[in-house]
N, C-alpha and C. Protein backbone atom coordinates (compact mmCIF):
# COMPACT_ATOMS: atom_id res chain seq x y z
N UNK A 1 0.82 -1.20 0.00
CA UNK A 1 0.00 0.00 0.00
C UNK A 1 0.86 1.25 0.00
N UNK A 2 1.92 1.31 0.98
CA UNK A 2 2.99 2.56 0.81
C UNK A 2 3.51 2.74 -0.50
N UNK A 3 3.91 1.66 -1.11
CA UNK A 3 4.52 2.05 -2.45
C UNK A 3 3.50 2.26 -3.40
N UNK A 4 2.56 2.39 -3.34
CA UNK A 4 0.84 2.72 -4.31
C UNK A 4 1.43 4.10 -4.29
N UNK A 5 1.46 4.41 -2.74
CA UNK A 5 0.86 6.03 -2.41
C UNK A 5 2.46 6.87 -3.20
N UNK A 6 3.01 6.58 -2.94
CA UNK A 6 4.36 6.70 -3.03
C UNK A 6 4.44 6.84 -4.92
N UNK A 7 3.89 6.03 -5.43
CA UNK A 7 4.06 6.40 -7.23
C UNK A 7 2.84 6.85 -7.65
N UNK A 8 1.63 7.24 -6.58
CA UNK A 8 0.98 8.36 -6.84
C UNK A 8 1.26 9.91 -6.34
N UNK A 9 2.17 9.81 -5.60
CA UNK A 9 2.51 10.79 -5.38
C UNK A 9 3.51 11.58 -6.51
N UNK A 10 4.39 10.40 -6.77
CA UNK A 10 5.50 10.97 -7.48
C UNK A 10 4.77 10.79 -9.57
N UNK A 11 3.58 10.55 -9.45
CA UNK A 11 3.46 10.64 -11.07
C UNK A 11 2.49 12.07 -10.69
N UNK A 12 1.88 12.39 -9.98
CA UNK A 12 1.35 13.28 -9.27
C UNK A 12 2.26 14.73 -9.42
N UNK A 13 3.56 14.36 -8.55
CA UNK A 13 4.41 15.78 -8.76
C UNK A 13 5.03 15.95 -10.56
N UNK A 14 5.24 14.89 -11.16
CA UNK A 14 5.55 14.95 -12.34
C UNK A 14 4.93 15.57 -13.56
N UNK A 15 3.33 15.48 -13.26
CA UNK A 15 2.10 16.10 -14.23
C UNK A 15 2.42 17.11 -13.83
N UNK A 16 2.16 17.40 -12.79
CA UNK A 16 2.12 18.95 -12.85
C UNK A 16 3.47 19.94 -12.73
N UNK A 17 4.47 19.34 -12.33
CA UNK A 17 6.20 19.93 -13.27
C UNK A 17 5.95 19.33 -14.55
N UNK A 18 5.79 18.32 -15.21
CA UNK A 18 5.52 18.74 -16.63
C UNK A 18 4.48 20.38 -17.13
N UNK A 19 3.20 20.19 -16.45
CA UNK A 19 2.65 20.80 -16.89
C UNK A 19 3.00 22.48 -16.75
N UNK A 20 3.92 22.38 -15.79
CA UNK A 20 4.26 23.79 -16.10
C UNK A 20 5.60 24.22 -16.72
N UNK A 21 6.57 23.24 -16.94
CA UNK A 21 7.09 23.07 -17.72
C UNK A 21 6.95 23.49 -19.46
N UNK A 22 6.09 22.96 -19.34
CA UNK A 22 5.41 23.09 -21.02
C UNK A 22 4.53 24.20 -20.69
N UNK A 23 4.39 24.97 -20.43
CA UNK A 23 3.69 26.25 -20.25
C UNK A 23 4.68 27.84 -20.57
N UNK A 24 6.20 27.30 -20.51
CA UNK A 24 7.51 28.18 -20.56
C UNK A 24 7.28 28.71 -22.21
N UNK A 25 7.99 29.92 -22.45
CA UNK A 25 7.69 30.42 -23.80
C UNK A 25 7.83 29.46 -24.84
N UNK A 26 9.69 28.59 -24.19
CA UNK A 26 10.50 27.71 -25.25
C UNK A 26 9.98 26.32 -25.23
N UNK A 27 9.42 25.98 -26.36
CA UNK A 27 8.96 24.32 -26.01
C UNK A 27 9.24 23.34 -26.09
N UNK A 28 10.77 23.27 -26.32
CA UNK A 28 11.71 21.85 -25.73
C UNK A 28 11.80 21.97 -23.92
N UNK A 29 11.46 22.88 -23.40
CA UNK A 29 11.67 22.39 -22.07
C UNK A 29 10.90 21.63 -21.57
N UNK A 30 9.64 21.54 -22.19
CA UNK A 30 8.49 20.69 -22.02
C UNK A 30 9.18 19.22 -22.45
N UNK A 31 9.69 18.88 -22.82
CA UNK A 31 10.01 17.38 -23.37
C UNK A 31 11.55 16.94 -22.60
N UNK A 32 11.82 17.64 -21.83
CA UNK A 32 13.28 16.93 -20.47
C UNK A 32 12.29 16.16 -19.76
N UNK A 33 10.81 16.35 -19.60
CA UNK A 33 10.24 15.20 -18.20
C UNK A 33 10.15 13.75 -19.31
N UNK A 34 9.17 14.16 -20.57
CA UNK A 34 9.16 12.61 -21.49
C UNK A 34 10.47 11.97 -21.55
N UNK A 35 11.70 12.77 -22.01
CA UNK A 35 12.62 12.08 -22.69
C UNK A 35 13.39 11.28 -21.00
N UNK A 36 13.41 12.02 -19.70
CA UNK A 36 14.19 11.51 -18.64
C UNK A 36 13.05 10.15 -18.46
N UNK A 37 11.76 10.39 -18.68
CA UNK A 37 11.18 9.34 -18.20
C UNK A 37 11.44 7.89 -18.99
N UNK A 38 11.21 7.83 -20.50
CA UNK A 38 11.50 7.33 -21.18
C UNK A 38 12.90 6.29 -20.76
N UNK A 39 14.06 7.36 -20.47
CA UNK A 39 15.38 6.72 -19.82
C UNK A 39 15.13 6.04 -18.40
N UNK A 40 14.31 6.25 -17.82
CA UNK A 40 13.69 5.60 -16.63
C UNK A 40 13.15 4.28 -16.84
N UNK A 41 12.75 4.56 -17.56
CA UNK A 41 11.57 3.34 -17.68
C UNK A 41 12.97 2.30 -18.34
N UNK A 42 13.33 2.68 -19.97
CA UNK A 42 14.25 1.64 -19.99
C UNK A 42 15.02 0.88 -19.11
N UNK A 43 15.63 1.18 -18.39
CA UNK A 43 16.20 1.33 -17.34
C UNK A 43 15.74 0.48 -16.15
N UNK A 44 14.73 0.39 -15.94
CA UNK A 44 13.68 -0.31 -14.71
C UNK A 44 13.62 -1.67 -15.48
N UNK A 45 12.98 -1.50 -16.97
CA UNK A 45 12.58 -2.84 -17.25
C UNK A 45 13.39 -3.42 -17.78
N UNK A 46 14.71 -3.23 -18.57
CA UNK A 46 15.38 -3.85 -19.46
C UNK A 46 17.17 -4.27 -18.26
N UNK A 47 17.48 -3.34 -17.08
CA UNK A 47 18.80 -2.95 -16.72
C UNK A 47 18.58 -3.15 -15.23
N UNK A 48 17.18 -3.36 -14.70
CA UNK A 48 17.48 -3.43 -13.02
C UNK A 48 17.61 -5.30 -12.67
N UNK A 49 17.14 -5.55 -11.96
CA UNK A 49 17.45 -6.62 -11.32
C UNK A 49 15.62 -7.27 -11.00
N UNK A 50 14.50 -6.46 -11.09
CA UNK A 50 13.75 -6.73 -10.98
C UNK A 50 12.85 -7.45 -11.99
N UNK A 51 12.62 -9.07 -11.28
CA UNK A 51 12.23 -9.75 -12.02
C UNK A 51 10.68 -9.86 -12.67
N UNK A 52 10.29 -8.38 -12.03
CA UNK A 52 9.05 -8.58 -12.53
C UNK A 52 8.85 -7.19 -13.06
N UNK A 53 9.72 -6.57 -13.81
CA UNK A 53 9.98 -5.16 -14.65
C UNK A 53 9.17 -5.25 -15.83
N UNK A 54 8.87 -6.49 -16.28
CA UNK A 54 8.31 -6.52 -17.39
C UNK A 54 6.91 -6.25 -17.70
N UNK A 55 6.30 -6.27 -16.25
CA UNK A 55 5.16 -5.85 -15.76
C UNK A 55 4.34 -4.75 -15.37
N UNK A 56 5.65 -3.86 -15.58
CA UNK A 56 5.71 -2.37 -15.64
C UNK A 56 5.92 -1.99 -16.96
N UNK A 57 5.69 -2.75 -17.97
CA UNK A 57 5.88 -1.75 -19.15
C UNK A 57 4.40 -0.92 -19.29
N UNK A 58 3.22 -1.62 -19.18
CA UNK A 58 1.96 -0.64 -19.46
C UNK A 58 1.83 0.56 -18.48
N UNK A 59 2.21 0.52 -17.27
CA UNK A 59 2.33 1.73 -16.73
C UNK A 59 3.43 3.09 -17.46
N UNK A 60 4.76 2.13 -17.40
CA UNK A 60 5.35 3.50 -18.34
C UNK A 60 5.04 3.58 -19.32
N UNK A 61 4.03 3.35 -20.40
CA UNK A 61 3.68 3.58 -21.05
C UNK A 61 2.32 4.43 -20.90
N UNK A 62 1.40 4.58 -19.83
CA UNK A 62 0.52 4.84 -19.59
C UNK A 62 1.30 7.11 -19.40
N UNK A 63 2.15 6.62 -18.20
CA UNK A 63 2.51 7.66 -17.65
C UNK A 63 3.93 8.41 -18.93
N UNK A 64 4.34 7.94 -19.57
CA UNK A 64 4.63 8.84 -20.71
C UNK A 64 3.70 9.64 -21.74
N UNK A 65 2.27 8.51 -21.83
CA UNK A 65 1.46 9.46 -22.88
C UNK A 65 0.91 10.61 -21.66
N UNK A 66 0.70 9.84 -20.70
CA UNK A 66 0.24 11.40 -19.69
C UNK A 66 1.07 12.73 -19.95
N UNK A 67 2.72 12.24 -19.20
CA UNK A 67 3.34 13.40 -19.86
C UNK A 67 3.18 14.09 -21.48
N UNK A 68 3.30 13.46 -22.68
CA UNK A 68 2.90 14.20 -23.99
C UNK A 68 1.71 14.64 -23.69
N UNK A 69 0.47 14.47 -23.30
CA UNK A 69 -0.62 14.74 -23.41
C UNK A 69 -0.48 16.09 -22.40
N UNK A 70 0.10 15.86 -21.20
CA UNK A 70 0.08 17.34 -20.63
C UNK A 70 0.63 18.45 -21.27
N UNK A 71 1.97 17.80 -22.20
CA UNK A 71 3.05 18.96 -22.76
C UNK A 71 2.05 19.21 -24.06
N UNK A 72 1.38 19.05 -24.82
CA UNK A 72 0.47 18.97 -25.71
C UNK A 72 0.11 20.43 -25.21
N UNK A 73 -0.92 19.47 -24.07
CA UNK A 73 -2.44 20.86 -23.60
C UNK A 73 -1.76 21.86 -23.33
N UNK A 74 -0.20 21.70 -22.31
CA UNK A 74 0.36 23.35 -22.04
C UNK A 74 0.42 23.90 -23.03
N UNK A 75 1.31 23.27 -24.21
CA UNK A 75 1.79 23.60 -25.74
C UNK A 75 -0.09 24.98 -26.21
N UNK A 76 -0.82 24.32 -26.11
CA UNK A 76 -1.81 24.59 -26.41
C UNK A 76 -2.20 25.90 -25.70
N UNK A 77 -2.14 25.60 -24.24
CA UNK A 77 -2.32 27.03 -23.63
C UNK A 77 -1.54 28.75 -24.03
N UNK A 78 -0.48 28.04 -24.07
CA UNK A 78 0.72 29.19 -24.27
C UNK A 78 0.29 29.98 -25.44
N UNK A 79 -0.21 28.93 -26.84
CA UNK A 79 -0.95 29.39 -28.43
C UNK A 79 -1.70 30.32 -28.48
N UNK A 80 -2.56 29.99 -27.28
CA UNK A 80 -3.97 30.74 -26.91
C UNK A 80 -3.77 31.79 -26.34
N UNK A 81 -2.68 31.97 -25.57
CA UNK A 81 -2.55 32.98 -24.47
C UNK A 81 -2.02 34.56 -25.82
N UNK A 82 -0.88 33.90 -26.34
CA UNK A 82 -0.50 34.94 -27.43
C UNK A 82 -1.31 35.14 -28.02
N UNK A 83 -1.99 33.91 -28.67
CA UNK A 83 -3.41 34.86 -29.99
C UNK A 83 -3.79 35.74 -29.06
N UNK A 84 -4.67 35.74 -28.33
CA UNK A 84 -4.99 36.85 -26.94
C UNK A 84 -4.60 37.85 -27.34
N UNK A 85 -2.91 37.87 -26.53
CA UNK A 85 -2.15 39.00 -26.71
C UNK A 85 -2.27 39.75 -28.46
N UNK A 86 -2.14 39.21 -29.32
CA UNK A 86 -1.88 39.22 -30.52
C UNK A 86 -3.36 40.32 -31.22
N UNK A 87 -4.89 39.31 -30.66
CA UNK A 87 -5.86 39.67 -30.86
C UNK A 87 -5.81 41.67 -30.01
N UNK A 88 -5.72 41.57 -28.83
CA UNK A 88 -5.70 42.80 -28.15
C UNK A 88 -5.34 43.86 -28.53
N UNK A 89 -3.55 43.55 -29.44
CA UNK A 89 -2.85 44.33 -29.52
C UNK A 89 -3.53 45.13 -31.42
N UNK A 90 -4.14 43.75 -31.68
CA UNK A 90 -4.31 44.60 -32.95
C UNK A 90 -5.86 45.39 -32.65
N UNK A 91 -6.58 44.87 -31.86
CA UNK A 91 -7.68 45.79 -30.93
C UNK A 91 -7.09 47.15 -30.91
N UNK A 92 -6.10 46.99 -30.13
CA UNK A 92 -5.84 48.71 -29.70
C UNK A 92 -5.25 49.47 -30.73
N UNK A 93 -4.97 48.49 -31.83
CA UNK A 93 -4.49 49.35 -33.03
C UNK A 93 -5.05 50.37 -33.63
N UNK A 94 -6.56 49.28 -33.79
CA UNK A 94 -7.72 49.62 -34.77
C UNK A 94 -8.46 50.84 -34.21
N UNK A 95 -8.45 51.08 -32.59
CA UNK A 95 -9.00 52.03 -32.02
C UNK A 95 -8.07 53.70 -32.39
């Protein structure tokens, strides 16, 4: 049960440092949480000692599309936020 809480906690802190991550102007910083995780995961299932790693592949796979899918929606926010800006500025043009 501790180790449940324990990799909900920590995919928990990860969404949301991805998600603000990918919210930054530049949008490769959004993709250091996929690509470290990615090296994680190899790593667990192919390089540790645990004989039942193989059993963990649908989770890292689960929790990598989480990460793209968050860096996505931030990707998405940031788009929106400038049209905004973009829309406003030609607002105050026209006035």
């Amino acid at each position: 049960m501790q180790h449940l809480l324990i990799a909900i906690v920590i995919a928990i802190i990860s969404v949301a440092t991805q998600q603000y991550l990918s919210t930054r102007k530049n949008w490769i910083i959004g993709g250091f949480l996929p690509t470290i995780w990615i090296g994680f995961s190899v790593w667990i299932i192919y390089f540790s000692n645990v004989k039942t790693a193989h059993s963990l592949i649908p989770e890292c796979v689960v929790m990598f599309l989480t990460l793209i899918f968050a860096w996505a929606d931030g990707r998405a926010l940031v788009k929106k936020k400038v049209n905004e800006e973009l829309n406003k500025m030609k607002i105050h043009d026209i006035k």
